[in-house]
Protein backbone atom coordinates (compact mmCIF):
# COMPACT_ATOMS: atom_id res chain seq x y z
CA UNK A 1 13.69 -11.32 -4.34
CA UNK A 2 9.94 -12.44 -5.57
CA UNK A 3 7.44 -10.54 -3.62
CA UNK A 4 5.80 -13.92 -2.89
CA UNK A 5 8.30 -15.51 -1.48
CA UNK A 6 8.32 -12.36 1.65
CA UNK A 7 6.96 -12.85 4.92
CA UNK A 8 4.02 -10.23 5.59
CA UNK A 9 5.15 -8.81 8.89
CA UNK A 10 1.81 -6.43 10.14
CA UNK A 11 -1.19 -8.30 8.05
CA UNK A 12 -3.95 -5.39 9.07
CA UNK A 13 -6.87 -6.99 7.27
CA UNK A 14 -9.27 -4.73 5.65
CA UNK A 15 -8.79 -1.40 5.44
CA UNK A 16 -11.16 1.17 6.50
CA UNK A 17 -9.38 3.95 4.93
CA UNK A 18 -6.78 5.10 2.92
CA UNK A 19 -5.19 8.47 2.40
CA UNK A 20 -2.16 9.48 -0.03
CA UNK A 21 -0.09 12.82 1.85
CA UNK A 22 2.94 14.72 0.02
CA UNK A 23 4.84 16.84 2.23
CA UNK A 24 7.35 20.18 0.90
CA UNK A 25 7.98 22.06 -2.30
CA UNK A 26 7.86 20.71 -5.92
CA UNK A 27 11.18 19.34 -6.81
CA UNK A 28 11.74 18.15 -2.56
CA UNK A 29 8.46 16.14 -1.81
CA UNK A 30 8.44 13.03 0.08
CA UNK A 31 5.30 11.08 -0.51
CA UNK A 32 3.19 7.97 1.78
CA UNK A 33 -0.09 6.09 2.16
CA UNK A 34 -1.82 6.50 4.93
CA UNK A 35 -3.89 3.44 5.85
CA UNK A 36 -5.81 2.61 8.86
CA UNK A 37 -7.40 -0.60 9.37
CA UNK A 38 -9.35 -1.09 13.39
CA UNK A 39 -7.06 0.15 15.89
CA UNK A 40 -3.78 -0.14 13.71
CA UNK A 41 -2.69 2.43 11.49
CA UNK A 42 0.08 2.77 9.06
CA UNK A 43 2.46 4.89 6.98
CA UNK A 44 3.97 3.87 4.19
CA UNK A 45 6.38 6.33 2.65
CA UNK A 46 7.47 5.37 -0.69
CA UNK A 47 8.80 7.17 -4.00
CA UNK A 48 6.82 9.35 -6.13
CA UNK A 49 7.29 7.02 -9.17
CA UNK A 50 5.72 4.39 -6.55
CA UNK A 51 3.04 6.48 -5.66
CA UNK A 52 2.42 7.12 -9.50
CA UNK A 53 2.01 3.27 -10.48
CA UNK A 54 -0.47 2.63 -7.77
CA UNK A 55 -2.21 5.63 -8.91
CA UNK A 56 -1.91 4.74 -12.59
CA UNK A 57 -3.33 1.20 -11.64
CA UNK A 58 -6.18 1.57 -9.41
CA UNK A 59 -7.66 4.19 -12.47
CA UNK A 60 -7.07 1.63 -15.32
CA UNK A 61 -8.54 -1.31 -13.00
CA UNK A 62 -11.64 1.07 -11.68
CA UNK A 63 -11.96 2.32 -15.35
CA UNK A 64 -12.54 -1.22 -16.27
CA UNK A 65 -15.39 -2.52 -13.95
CA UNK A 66 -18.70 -2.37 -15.20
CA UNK A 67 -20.94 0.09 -13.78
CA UNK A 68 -22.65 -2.68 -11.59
CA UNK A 69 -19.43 -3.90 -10.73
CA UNK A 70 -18.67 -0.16 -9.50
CA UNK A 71 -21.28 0.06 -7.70
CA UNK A 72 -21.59 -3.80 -5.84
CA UNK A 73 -20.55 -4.12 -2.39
CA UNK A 74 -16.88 -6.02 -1.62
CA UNK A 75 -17.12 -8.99 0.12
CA UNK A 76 -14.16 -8.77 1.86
CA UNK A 77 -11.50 -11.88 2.42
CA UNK A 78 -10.20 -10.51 5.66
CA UNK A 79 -11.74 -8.36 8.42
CA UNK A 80 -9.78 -5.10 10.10
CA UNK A 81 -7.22 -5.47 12.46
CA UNK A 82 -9.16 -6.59 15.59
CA UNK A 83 -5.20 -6.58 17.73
CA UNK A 84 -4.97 -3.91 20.29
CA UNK A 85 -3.05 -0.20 18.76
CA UNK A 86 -0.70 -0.37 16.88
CA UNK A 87 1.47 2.38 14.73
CA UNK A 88 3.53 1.04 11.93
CA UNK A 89 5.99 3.24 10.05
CA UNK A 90 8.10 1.78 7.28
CA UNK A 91 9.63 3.08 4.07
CA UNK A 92 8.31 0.70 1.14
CA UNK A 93 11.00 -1.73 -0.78
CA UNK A 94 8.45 -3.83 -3.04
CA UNK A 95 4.61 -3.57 -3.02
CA UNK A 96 2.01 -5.34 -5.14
CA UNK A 97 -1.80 -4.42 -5.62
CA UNK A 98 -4.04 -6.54 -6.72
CA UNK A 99 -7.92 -6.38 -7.53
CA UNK A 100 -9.79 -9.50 -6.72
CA UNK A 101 -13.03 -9.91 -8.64
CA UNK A 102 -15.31 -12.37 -6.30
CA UNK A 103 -14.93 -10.17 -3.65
CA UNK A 104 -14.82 -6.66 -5.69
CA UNK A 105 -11.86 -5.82 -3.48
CA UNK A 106 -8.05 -4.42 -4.28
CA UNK A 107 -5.74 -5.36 -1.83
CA UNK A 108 -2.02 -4.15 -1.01
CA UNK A 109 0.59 -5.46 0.04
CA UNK A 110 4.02 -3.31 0.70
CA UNK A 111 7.34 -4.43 2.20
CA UNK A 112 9.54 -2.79 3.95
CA UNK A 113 12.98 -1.47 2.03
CA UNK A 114 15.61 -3.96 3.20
CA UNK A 115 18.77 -2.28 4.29
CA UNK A 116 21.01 -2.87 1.30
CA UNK A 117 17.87 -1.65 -1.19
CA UNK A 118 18.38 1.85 1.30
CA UNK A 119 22.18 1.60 0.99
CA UNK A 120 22.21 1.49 -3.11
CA UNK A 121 19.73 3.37 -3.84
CA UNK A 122 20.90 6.63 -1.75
CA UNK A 123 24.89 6.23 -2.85
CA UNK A 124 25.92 4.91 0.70
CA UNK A 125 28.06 2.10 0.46
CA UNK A 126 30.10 0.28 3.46
C-alpha cells in the first residue's frame, strides 16, 4: 500500500524533540524514536535497518544545505500538539521523511505495522 494513500492516525504537529534509544546487547537490540511534540509524546519502535535509513538521510539532506540554510530558522507548517496528554506507542510498518525547503523543516511521518506486515515478517502464519 502507497504511504499516501494512509490515514495519519495521531498528527502531533511540530516536534519539540526527538530522541533515538537502543535497548540490550549487540546482536539482541530493539531500537525507537522518541518524539515529543506539546503534551503528546510518542514511541516509535522500528528495525535497525529503519533506524539506519533515517539516519543515513537526515546526514545526506543536512550535508547538503548551505551553511545559511543550516543556520536559518524553520518556519514551521504545523504547530505542537496543543490536545490534552497523550502517550502513543506503536511499532512502525512504513514511514517517510521528508525535508521541506520554504520552511527549512524535515518532517516524519510513520505508520503503524498492520497486522499481517507483523504476521510475515516474524514467521507466524494463521
Amino acid at each position: 500500500m502507497n504511504v499516501e494513500e494512509k490515514k495519519v492516525k495521531y498528527p502531533l504537529g511540530a516536534a519539540t524533540s526527538i530522541e533515538a534509544v537502543t535497548f540490550g546487547e549487540p546482536g539482541n537490540r530493539t531500537f525507537k524514536l522518541d518524539a515529543n511534540s506539546g503534551a503528546a509524546s510518542c514511541s516509535i519502535w522500528m528495525e535497525k535497518e529503519q533506524l539506519l535509513q533515517l539516519g543515513v538521510y537526515l546526514r545526506d539532506m543536512v550535508g547538503r544545505l548551505s551553511q545559511e540554510e543550516r543556520d536559518k530558522g524553520s518556519d514551521l507548517r504545523e504547530e505542537a500538539w496543543s490536545g490534552g496528554d497523550l502517550a502513543v506507542d506503536f511499532k512502525a510498518g512504513q514511514m517517510l521523511l521528508s525535508y521541506d525547503q520554504d520552511s527549512n523543516a524535515f518532517y516524519l511521518q510513520a505508520y503503524e505495522r498492520e497486522v499481517e506486515e507483523q504476521e510475515t515478517q516474524s514467521g507466524d502464519y494463521d
